[in-house]
Structure formats: C-alpha cells, structure tokens
C-alpha atoms as a PDB file:
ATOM      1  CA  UNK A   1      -1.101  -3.664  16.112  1.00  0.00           C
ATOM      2  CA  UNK A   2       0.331  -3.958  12.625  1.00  0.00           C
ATOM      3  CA  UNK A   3      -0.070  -1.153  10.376  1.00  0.00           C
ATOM      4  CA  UNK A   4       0.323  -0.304   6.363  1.00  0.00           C
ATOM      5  CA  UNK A   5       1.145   3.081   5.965  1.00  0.00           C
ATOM      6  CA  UNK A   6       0.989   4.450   2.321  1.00  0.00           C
ATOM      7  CA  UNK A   7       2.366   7.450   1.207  1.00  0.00           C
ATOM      8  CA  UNK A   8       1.737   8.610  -2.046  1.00  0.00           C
ATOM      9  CA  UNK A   9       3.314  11.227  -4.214  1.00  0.00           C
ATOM     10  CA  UNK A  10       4.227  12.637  -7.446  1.00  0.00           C
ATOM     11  CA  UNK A  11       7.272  11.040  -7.942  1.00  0.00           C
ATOM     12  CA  UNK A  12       6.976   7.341  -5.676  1.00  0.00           C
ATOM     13  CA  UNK A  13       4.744   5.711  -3.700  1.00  0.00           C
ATOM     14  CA  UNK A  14       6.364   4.897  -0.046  1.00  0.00           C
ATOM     15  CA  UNK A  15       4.894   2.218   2.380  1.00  0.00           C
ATOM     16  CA  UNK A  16       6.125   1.445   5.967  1.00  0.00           C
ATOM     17  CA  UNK A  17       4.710  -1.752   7.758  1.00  0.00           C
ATOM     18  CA  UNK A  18       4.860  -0.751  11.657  1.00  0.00           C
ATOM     19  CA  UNK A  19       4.360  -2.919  14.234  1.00  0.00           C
ATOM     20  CA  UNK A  20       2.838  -0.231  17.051  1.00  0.00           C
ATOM     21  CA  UNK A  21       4.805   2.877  16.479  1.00  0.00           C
ATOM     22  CA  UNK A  22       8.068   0.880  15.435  1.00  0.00           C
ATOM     23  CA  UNK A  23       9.129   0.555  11.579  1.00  0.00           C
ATOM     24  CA  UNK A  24       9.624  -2.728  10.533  1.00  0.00           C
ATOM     25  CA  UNK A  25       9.990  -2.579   6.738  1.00  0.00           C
ATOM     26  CA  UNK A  26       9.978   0.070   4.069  1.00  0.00           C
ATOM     27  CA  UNK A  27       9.925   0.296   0.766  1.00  0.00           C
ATOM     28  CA  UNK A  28       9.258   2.440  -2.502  1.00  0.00           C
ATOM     29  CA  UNK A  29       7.989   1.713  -5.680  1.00  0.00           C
ATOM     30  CA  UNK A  30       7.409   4.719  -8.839  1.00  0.00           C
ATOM     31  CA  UNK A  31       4.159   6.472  -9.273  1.00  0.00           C
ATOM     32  CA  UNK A  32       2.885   5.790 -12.573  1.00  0.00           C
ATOM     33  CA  UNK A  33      -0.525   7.209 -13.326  1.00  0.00           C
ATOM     34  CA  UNK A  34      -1.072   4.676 -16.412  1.00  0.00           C
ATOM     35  CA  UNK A  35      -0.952   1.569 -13.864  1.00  0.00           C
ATOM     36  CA  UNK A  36      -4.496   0.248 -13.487  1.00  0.00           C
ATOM     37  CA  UNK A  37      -5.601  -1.008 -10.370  1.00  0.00           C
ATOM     38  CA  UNK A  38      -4.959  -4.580 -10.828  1.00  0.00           C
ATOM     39  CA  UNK A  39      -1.690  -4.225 -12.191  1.00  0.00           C
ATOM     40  CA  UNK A  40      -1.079  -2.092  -8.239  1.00  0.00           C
ATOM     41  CA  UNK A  41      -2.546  -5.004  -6.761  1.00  0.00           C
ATOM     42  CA  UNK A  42      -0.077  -7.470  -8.411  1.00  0.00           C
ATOM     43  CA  UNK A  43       2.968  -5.226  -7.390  1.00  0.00           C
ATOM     44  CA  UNK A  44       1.785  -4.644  -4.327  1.00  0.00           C
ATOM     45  CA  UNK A  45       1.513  -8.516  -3.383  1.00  0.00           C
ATOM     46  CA  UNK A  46       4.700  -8.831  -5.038  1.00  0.00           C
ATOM     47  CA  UNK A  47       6.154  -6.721  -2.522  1.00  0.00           C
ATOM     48  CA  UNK A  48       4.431  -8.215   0.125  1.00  0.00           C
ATOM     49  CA  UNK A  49       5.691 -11.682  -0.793  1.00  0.00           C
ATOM     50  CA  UNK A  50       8.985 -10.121  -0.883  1.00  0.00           C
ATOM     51  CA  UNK A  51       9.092  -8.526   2.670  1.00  0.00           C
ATOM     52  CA  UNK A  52       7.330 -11.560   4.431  1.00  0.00           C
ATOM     53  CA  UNK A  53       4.209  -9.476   5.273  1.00  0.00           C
ATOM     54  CA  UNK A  54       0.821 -11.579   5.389  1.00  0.00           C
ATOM     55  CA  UNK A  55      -1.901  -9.151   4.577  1.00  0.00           C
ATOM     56  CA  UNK A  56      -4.608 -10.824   6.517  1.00  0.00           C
ATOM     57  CA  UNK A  57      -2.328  -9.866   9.533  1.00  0.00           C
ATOM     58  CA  UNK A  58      -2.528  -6.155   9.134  1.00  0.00           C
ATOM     59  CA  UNK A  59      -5.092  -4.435  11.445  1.00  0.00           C
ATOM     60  CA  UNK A  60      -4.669  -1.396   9.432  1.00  0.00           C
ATOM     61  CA  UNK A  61      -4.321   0.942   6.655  1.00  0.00           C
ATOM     62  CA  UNK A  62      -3.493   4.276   6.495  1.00  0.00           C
ATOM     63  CA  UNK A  63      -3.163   6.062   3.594  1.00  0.00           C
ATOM     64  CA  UNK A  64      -1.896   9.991   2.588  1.00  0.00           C
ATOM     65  CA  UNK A  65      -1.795  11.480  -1.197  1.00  0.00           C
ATOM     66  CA  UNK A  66      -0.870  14.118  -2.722  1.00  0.00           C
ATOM     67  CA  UNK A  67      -1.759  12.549  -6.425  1.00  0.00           C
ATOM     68  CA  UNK A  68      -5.469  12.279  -6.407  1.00  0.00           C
ATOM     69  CA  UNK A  69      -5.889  10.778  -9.799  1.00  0.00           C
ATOM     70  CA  UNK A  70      -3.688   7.704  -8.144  1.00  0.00           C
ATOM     71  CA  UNK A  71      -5.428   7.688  -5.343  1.00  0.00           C
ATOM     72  CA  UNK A  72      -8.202   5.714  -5.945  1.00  0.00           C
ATOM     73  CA  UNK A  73      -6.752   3.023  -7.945  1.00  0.00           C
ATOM     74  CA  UNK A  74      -4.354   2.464  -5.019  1.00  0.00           C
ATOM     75  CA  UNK A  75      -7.358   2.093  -2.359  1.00  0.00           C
ATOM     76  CA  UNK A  76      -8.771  -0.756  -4.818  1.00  0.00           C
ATOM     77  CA  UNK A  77      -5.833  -2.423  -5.287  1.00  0.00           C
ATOM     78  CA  UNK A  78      -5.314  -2.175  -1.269  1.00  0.00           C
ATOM     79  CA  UNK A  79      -8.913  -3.164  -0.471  1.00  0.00           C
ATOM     80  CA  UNK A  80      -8.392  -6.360  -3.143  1.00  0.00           C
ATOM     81  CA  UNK A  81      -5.258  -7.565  -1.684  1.00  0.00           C
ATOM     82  CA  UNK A  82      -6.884  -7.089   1.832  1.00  0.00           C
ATOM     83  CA  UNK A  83     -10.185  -7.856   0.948  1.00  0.00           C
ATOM     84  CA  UNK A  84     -11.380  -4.980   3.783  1.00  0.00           C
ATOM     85  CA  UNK A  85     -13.716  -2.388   3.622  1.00  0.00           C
ATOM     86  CA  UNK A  86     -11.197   1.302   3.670  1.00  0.00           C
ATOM     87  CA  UNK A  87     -12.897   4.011   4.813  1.00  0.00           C
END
C-alpha cells in the first residue's frame, strides 16, 4: 500500500512516500503561510514529477500539523492533485 505522509510545521513541511512501512522518498519544502492553495498544488506536483511518484497510485494520505492556518490550504491542494475525498 503506498502512502503520502505529510508533516507539517512551523518552519517546513516534510513528506515521506512509503511503500507499507518502508520509506521510499523524502523530501522538504518551507512553510510559507502566504502560499495559496493552488500555488501548494503546483509545488506539490512539481515535486511529485520530480521523485517519479504518480498520484493516482497512492492509496493514502496521512496528514499531521502543528500550523493550523496552513493546514487547510494543504488538504486542498492534496485533495486537487489527488482528486480524493480526505477525511
């Protein structure tokens, strides 16, 4: 089962793509609370392009905060790129 995990904080956003409970890929990108939701989106594809990771091949998303204003914007830009109902 392939997994996004998203951690995100006050000073970057971490993400892990695990393939069961093994790591495959990591990476980190700044928390910026001015970023809009699309522009996330964009950056987050970005990313994916760059690591190789097909989105419609991720079973699922998990996703911790500690920035609640950020929060929210990142779940849209997820469930865009995804296009998946989060709960």
């Amino acid at each position: 089962m392939k997994t996004i995990v998203i951690n995100i904080g006050n000073t970057n956003i971490r993400f892990g793509l695990f393939n069961d409970d093994q790591c495959e890929r990591s990476w980190v990108i700044n928390t910026k609370p001015y970023r809009t939701s699309d522009e996330m989106m964009i950056q987050f594809m970005m990313m994916y392009q760059t690591h190789h990771i097909d989105a419609d091949k991720i079973d699922r998303i998990i996703i911790g905060s500690v920035v609640p204003q950020i929060t929210q914007d990142v779940q849209r830009a997820i469930k865009k790129l995804h296009n998946k109902h989060l709960s």
